[in-house]
PDB file of N, CA and C in Angstrom:
ATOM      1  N   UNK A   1      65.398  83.383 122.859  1.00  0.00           N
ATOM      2  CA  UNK A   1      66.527  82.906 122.089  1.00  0.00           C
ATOM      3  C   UNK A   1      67.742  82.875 123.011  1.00  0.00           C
ATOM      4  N   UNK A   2      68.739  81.899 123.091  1.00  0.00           N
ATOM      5  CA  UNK A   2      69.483  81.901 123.916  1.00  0.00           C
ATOM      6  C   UNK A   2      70.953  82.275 123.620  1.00  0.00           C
ATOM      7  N   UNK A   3      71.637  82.857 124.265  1.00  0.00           N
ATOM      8  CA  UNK A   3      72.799  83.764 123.908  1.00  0.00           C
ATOM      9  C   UNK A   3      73.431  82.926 123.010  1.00  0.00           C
ATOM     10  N   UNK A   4      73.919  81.815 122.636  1.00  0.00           N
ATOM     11  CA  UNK A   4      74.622  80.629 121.549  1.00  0.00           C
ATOM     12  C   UNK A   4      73.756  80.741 120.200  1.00  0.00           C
ATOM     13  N   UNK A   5      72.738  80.675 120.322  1.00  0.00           N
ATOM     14  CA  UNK A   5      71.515  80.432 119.279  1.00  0.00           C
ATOM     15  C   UNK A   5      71.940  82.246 118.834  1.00  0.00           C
ATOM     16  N   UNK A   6      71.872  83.219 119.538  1.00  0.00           N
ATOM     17  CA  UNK A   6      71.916  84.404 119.210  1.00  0.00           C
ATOM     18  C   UNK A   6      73.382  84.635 118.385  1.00  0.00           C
ATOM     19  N   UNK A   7      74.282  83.989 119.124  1.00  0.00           N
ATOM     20  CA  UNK A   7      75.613  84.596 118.624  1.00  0.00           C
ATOM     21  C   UNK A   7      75.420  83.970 116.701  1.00  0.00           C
ATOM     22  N   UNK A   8      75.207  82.601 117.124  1.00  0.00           N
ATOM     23  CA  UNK A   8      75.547  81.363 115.476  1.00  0.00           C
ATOM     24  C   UNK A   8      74.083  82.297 114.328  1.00  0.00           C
ATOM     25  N   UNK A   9      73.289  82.922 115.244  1.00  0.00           N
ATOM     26  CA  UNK A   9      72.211  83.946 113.895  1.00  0.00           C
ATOM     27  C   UNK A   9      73.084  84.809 113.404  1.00  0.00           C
ATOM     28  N   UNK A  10      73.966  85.580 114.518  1.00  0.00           N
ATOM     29  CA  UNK A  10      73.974  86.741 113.719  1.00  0.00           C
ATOM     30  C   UNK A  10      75.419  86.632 113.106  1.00  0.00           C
ATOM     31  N   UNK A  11      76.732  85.861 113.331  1.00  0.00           N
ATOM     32  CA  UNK A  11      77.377  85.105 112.909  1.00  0.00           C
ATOM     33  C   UNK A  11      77.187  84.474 111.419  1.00  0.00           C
ATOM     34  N   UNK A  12      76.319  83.957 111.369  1.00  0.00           N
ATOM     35  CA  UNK A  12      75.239  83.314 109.856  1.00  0.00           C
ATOM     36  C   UNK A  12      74.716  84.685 109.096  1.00  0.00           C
ATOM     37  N   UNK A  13      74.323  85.702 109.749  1.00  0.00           N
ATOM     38  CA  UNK A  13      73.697  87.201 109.260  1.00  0.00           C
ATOM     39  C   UNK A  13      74.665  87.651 108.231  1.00  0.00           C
ATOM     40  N   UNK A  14      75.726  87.898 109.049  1.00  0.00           N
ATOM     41  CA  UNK A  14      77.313  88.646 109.010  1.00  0.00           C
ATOM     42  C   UNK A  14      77.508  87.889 107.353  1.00  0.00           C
ATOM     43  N   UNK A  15      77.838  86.378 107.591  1.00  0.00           N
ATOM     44  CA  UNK A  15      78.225  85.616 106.144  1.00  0.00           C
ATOM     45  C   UNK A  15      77.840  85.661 105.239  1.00  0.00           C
ATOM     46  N   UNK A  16      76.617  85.550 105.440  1.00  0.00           N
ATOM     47  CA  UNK A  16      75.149  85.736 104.096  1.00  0.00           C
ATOM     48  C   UNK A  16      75.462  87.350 103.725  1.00  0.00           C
ATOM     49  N   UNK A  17      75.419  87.868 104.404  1.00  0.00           N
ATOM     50  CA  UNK A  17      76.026  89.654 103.851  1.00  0.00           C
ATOM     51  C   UNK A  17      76.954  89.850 103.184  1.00  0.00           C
ATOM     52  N   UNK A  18      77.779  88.621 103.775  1.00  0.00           N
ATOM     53  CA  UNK A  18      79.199  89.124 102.963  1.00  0.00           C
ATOM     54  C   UNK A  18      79.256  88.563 101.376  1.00  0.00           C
ATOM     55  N   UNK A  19      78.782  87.520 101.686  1.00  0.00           N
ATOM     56  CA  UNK A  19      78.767  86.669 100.040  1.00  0.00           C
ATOM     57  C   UNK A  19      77.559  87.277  99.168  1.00  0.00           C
ATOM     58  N   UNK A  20      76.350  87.316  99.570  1.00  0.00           N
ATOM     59  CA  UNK A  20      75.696  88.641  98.520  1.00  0.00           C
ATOM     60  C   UNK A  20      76.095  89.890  98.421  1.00  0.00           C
ATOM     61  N   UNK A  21      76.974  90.779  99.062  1.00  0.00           N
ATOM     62  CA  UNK A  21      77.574  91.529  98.623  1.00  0.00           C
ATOM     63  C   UNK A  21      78.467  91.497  97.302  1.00  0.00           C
ATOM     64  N   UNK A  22      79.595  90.189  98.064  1.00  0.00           N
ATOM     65  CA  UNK A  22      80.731  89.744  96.847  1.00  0.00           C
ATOM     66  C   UNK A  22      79.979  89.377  95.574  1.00  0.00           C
ATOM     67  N   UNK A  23      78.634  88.908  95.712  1.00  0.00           N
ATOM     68  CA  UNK A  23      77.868  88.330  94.417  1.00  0.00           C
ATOM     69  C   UNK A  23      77.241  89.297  93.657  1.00  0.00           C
ATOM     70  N   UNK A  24      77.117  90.300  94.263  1.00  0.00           N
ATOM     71  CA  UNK A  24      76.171  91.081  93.956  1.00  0.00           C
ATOM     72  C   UNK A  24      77.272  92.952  93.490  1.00  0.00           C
ATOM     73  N   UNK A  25      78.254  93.026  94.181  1.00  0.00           N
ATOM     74  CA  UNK A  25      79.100  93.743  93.522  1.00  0.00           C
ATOM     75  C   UNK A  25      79.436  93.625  92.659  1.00  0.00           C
ATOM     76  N   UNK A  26      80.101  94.994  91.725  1.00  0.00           N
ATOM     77  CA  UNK A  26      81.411  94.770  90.372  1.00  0.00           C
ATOM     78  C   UNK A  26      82.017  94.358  91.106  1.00  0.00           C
ATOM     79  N   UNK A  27      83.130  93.406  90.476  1.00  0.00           N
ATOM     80  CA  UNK A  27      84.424  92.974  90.570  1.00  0.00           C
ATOM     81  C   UNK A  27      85.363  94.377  90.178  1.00  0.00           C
ATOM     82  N   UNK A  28      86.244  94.469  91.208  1.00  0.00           N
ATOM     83  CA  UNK A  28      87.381  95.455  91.549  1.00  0.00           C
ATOM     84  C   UNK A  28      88.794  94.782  91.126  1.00  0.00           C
ATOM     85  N   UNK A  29      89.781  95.441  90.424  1.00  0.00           N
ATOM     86  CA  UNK A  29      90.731  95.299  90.149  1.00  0.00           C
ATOM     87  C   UNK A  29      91.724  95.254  91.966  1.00  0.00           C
ATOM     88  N   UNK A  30      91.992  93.951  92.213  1.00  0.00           N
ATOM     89  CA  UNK A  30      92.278  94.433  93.749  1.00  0.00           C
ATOM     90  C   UNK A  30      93.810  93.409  93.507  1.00  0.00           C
ATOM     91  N   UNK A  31      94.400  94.048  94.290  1.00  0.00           N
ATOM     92  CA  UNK A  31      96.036  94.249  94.569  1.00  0.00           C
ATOM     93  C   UNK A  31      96.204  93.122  95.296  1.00  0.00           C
ATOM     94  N   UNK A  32      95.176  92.511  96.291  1.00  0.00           N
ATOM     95  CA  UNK A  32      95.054  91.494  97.181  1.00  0.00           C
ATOM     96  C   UNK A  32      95.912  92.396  98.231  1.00  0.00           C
ATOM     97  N   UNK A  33      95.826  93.486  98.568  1.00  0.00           N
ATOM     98  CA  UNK A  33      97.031  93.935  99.712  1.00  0.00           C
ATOM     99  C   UNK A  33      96.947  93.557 100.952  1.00  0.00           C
ATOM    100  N   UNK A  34      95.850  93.193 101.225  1.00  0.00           N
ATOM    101  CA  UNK A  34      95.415  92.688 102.881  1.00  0.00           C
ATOM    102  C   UNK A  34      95.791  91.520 103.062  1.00  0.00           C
ATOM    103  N   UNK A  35      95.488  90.794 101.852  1.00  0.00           N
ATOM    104  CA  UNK A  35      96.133  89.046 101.905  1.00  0.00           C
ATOM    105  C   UNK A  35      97.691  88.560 101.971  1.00  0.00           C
ATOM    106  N   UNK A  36      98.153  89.869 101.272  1.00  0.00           N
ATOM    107  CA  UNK A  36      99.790  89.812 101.418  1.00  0.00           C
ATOM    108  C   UNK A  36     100.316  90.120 102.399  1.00  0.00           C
ATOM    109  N   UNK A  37      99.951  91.161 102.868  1.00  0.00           N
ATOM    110  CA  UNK A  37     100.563  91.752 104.422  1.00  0.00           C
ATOM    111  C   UNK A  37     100.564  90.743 105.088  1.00  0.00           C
ATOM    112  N   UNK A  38      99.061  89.680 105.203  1.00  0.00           N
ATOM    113  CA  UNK A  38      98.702  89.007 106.105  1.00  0.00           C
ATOM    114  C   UNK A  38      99.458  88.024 106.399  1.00  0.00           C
ATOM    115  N   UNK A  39      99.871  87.195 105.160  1.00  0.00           N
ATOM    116  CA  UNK A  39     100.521  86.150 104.509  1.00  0.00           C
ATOM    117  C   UNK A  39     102.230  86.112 104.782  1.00  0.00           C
ATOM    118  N   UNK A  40     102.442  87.978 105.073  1.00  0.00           N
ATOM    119  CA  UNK A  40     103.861  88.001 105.799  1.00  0.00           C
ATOM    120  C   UNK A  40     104.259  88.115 106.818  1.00  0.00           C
ATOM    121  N   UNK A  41     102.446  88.563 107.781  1.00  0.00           N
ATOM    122  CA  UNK A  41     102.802  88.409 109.062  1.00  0.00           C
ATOM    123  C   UNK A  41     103.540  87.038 109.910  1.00  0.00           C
ATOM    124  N   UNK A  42     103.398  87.185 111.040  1.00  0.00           N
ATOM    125  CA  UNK A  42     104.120  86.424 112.078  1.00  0.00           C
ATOM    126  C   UNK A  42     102.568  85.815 112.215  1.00  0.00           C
ATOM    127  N   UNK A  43     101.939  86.756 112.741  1.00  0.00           N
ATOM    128  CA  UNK A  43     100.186  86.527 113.327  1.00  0.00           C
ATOM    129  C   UNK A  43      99.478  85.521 112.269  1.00  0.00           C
ATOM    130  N   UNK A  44      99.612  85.333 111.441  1.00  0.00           N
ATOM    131  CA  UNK A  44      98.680  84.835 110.634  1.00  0.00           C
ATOM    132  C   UNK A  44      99.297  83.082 110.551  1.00  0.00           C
ATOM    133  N   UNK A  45     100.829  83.192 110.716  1.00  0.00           N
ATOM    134  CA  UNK A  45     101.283  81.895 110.482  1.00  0.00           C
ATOM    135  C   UNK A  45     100.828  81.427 108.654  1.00  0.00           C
ATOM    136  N   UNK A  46     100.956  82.070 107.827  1.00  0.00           N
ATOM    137  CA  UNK A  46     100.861  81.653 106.559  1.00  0.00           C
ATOM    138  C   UNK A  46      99.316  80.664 106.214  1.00  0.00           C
ATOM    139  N   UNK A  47      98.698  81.428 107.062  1.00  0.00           N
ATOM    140  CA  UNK A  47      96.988  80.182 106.739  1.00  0.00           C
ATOM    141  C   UNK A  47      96.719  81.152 106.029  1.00  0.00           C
ATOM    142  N   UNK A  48      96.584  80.671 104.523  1.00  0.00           N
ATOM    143  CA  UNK A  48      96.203  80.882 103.325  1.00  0.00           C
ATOM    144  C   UNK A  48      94.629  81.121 103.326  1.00  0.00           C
ATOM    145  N   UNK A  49      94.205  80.278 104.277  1.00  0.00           N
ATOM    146  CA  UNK A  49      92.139  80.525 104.310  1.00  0.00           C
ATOM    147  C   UNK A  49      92.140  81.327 104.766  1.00  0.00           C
ATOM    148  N   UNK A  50      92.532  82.079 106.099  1.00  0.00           N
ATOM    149  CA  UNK A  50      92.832  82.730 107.060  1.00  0.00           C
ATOM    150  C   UNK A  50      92.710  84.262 106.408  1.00  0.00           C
ATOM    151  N   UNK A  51      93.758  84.677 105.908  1.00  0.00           N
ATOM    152  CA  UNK A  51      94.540  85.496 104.875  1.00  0.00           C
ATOM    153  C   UNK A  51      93.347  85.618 103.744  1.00  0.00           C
ATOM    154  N   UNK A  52      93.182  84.453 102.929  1.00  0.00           N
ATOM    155  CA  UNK A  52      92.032  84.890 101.922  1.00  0.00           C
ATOM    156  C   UNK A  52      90.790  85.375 102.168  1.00  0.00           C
ATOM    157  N   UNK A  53      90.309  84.840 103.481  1.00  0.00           N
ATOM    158  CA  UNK A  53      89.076  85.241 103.630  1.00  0.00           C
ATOM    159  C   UNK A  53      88.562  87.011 104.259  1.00  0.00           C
ATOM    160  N   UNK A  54      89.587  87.097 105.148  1.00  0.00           N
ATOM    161  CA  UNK A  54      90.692  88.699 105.381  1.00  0.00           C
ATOM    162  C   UNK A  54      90.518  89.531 104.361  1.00  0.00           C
ATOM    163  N   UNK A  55      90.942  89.027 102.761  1.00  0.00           N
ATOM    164  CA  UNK A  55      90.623  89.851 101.768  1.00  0.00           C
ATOM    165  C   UNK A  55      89.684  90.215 101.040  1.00  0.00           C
ATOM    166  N   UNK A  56      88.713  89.066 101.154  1.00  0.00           N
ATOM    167  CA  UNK A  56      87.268  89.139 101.098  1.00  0.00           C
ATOM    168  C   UNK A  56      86.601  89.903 101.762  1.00  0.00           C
ATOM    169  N   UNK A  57      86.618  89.706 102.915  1.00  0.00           N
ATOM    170  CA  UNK A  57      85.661  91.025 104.046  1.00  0.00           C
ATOM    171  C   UNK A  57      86.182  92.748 103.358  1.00  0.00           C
ATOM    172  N   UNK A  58      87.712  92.628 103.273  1.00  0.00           N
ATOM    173  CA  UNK A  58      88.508  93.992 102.866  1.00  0.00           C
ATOM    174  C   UNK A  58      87.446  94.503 101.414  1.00  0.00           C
ATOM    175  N   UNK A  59      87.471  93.758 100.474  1.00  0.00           N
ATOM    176  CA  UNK A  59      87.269  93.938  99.378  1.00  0.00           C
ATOM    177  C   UNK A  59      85.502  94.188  99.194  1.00  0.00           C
ATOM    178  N   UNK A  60      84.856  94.179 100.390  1.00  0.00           N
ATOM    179  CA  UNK A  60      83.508  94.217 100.430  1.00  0.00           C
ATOM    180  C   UNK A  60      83.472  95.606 101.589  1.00  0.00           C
ATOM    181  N   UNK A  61      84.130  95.903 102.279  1.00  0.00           N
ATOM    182  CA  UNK A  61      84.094  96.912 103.087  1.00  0.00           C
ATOM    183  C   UNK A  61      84.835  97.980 103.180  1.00  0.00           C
ATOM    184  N   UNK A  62      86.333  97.627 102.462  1.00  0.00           N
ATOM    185  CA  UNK A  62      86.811  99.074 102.132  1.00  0.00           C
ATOM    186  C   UNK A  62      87.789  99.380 100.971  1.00  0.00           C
ATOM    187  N   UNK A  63      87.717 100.454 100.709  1.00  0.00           N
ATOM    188  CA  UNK A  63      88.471 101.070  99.570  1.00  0.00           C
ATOM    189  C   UNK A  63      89.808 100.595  99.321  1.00  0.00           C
ATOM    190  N   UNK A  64      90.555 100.444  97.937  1.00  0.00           N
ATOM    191  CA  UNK A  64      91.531 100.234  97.595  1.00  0.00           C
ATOM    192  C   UNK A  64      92.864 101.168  98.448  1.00  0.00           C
ATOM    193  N   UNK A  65      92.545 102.330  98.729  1.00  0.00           N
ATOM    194  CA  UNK A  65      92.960 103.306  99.786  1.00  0.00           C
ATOM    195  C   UNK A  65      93.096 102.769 101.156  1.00  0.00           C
ATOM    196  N   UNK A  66      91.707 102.522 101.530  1.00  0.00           N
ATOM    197  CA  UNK A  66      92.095 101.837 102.829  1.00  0.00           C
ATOM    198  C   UNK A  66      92.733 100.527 103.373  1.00  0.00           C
ATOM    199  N   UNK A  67      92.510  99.715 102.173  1.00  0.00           N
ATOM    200  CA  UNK A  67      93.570  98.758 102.139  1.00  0.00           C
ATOM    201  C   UNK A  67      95.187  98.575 102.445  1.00  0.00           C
ATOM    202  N   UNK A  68      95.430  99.563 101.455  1.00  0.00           N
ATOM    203  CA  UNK A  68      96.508  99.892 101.242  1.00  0.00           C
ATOM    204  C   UNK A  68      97.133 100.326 102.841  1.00  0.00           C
ATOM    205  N   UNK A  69      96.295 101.256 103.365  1.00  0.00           N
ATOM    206  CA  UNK A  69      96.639 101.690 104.778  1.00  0.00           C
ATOM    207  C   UNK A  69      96.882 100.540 105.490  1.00  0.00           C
ATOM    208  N   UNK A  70      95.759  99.905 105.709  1.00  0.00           N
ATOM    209  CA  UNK A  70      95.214  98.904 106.810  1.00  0.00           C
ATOM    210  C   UNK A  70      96.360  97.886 106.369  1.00  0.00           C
ATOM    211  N   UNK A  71      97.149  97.432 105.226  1.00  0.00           N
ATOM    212  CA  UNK A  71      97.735  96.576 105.123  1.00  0.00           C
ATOM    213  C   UNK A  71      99.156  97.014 106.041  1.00  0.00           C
ATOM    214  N   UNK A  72      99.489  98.582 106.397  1.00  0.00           N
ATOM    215  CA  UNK A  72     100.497  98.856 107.118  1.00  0.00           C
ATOM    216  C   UNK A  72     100.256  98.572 108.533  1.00  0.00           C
ATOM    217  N   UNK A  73      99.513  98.011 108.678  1.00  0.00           N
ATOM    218  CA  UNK A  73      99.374  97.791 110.177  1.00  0.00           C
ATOM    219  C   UNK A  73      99.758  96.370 110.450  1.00  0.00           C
ATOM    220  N   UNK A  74      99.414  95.593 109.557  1.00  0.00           N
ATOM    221  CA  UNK A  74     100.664  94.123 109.804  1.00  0.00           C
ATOM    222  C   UNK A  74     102.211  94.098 110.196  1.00  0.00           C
ATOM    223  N   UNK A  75     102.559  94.953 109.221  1.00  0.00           N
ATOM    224  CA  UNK A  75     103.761  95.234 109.044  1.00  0.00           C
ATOM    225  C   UNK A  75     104.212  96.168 110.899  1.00  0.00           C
ATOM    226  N   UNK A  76     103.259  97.201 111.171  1.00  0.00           N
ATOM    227  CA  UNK A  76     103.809  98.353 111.842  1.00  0.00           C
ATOM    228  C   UNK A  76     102.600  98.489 112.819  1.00  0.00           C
ATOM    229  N   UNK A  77     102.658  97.396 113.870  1.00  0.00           N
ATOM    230  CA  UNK A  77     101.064  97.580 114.711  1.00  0.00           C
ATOM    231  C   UNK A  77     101.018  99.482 114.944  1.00  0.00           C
ATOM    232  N   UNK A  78     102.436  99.768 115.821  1.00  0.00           N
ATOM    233  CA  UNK A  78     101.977 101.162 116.271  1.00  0.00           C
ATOM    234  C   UNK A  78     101.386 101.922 115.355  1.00  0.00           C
ATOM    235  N   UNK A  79     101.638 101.728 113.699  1.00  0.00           N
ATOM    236  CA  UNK A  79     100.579 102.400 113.111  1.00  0.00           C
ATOM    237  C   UNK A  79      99.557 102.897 113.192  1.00  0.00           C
ATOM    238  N   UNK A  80      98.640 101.393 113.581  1.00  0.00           N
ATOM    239  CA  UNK A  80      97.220 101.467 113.670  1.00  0.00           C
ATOM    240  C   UNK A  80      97.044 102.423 115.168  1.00  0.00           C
ATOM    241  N   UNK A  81      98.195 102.220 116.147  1.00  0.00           N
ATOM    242  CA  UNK A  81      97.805 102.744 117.550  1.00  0.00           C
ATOM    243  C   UNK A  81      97.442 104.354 116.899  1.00  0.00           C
ATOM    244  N   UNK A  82      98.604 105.044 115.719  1.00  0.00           N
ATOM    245  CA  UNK A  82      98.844 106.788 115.782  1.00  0.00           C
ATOM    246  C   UNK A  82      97.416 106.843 115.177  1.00  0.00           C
ATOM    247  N   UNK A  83      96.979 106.011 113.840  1.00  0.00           N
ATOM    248  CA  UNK A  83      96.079 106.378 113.545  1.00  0.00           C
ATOM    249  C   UNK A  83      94.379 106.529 114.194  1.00  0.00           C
ATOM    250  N   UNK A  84      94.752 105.744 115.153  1.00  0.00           N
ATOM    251  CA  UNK A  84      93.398 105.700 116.054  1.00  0.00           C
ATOM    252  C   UNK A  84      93.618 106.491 117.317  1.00  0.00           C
ATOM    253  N   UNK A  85      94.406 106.999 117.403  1.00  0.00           N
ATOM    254  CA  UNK A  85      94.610 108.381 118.821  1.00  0.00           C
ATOM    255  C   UNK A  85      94.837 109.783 117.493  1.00  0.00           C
ATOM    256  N   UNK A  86      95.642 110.034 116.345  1.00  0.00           N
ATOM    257  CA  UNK A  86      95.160 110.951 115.827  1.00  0.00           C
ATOM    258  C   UNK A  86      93.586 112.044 115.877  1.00  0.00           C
ATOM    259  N   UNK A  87      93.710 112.587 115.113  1.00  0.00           N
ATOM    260  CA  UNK A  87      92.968 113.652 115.649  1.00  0.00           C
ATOM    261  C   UNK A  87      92.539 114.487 114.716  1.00  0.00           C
ATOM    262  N   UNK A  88      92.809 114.092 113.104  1.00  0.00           N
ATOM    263  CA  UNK A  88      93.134 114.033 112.106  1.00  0.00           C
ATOM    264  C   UNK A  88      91.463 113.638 111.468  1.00  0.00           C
ATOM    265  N   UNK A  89      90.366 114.374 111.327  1.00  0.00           N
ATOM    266  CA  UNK A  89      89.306 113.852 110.448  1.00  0.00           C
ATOM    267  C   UNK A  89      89.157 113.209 110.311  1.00  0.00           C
ATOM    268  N   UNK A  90      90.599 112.988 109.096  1.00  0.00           N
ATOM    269  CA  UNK A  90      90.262 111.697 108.033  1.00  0.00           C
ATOM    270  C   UNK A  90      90.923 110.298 108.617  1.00  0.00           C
ATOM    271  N   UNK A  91      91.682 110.796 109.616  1.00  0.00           N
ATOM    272  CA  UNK A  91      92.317 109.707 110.254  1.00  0.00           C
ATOM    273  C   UNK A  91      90.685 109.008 111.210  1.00  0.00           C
ATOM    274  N   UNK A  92      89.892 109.746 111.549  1.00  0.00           N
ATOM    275  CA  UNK A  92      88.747 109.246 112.399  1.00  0.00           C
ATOM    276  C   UNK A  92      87.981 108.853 111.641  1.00  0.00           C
ATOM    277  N   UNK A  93      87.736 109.224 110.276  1.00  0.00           N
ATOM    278  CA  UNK A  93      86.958 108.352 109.462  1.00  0.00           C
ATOM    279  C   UNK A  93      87.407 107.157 109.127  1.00  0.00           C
ATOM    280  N   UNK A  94      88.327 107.277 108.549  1.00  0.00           N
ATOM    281  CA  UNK A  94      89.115 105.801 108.321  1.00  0.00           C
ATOM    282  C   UNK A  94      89.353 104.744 109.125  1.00  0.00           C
ATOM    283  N   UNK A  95      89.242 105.384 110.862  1.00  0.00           N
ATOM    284  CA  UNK A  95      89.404 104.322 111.717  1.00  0.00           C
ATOM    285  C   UNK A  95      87.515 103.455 111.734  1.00  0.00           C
ATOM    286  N   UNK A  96      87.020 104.409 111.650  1.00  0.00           N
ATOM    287  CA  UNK A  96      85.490 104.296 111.810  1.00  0.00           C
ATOM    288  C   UNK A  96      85.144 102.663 110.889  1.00  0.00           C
ATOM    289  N   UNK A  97      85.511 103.125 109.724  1.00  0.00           N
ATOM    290  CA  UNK A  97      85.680 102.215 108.396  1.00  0.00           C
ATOM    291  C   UNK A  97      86.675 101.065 108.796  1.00  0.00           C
ATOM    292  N   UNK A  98      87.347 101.105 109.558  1.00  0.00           N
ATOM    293  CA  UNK A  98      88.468  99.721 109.699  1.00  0.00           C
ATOM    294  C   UNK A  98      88.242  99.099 111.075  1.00  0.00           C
ATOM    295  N   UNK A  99      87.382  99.523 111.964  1.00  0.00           N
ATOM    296  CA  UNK A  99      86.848  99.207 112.968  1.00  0.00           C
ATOM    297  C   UNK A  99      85.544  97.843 112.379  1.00  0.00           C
ATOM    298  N   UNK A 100      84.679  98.532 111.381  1.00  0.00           N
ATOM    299  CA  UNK A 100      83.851  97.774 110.635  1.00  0.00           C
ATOM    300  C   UNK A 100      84.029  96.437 109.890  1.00  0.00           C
ATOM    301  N   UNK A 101      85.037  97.178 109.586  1.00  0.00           N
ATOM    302  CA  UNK A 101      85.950  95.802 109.318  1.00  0.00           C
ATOM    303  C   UNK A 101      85.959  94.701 109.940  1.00  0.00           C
ATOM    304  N   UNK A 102      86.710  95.416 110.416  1.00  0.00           N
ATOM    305  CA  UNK A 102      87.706  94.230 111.466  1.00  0.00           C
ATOM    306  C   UNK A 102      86.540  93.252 112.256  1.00  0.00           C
ATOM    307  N   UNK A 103      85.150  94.162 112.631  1.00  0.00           N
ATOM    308  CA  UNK A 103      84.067  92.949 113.542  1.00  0.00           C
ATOM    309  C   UNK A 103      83.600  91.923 111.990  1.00  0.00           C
ATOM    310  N   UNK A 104      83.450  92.668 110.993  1.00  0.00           N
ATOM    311  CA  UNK A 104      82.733  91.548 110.021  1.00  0.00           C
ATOM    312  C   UNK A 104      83.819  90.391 109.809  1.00  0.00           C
ATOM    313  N   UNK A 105      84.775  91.127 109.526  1.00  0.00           N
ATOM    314  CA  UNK A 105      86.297  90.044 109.667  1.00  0.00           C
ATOM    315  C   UNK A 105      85.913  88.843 110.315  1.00  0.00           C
ATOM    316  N   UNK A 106      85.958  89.356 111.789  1.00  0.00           N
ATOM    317  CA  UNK A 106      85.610  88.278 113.092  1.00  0.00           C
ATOM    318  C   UNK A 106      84.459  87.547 112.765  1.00  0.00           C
ATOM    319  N   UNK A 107      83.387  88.031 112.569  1.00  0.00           N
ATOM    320  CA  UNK A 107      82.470  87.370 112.207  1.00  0.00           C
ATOM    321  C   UNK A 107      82.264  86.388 111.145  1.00  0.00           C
ATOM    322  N   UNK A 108      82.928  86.703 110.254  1.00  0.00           N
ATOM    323  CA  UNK A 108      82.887  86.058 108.975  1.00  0.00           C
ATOM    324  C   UNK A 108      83.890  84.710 108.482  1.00  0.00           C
ATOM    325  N   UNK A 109      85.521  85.527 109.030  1.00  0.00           N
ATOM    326  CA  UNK A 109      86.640  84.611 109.137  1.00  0.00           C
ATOM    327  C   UNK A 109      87.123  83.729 110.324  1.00  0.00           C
ATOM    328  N   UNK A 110      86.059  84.224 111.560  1.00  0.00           N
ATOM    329  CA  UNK A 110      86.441  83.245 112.430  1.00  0.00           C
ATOM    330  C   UNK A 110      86.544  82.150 113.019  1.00  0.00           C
TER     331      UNK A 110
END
């Protein structure tokens, strides 16, 4: 299989995961907080697909909690820097969880 053919499988893997998840979960009362942050960044330039699809991966991979966090990192990059040099448990779990993210993100919204 050749590294292109490899990337567009597992790329295709990643999507199909994400949408039987979303299909296959309850529906969550969600704040959209990831889509808003996103939507006020500079980075995002107001792409609405961009931003929505951002909240989709969020809403399949992490907690209303971690949202909420992860949405301060638009706003406050060094955030994300304290929380990922912390030292803090729960700060290492949570990065663990937003690390996960962030590749299905790529994978999914890119």
């Amino acid at each position: 299989m050749t590294h292109s053919l490899k990337a567009r499988t597992v790329k295709t893997l990643a999507a199909t995961a994400v949408l039987v998840a979303a299909t296959l979960s309850p529906l969550t009362a969600s704040a959209r907080t990831i889509e808003k942050a996103c939507m006020a960044s500079d980075r995002a330039a107001n792409n609405v697909a961009l931003c929505g699809c951002i909240q989709q991966v969020a809403d399949m991979t992490l907690t209303n909690s971690d949202q909420r966090q992860a949405a301060k990192f638009f706003e406050d990059p060094q955030k994300a820097q304290d929380i990922r040099q912390s030292d803090k448990e729960s700060h290492e779990a949570f990065w663990l969880r937003y690390k996960e993210f962030g590749n299905v993100a790529a994978e999914y919204c890119g």
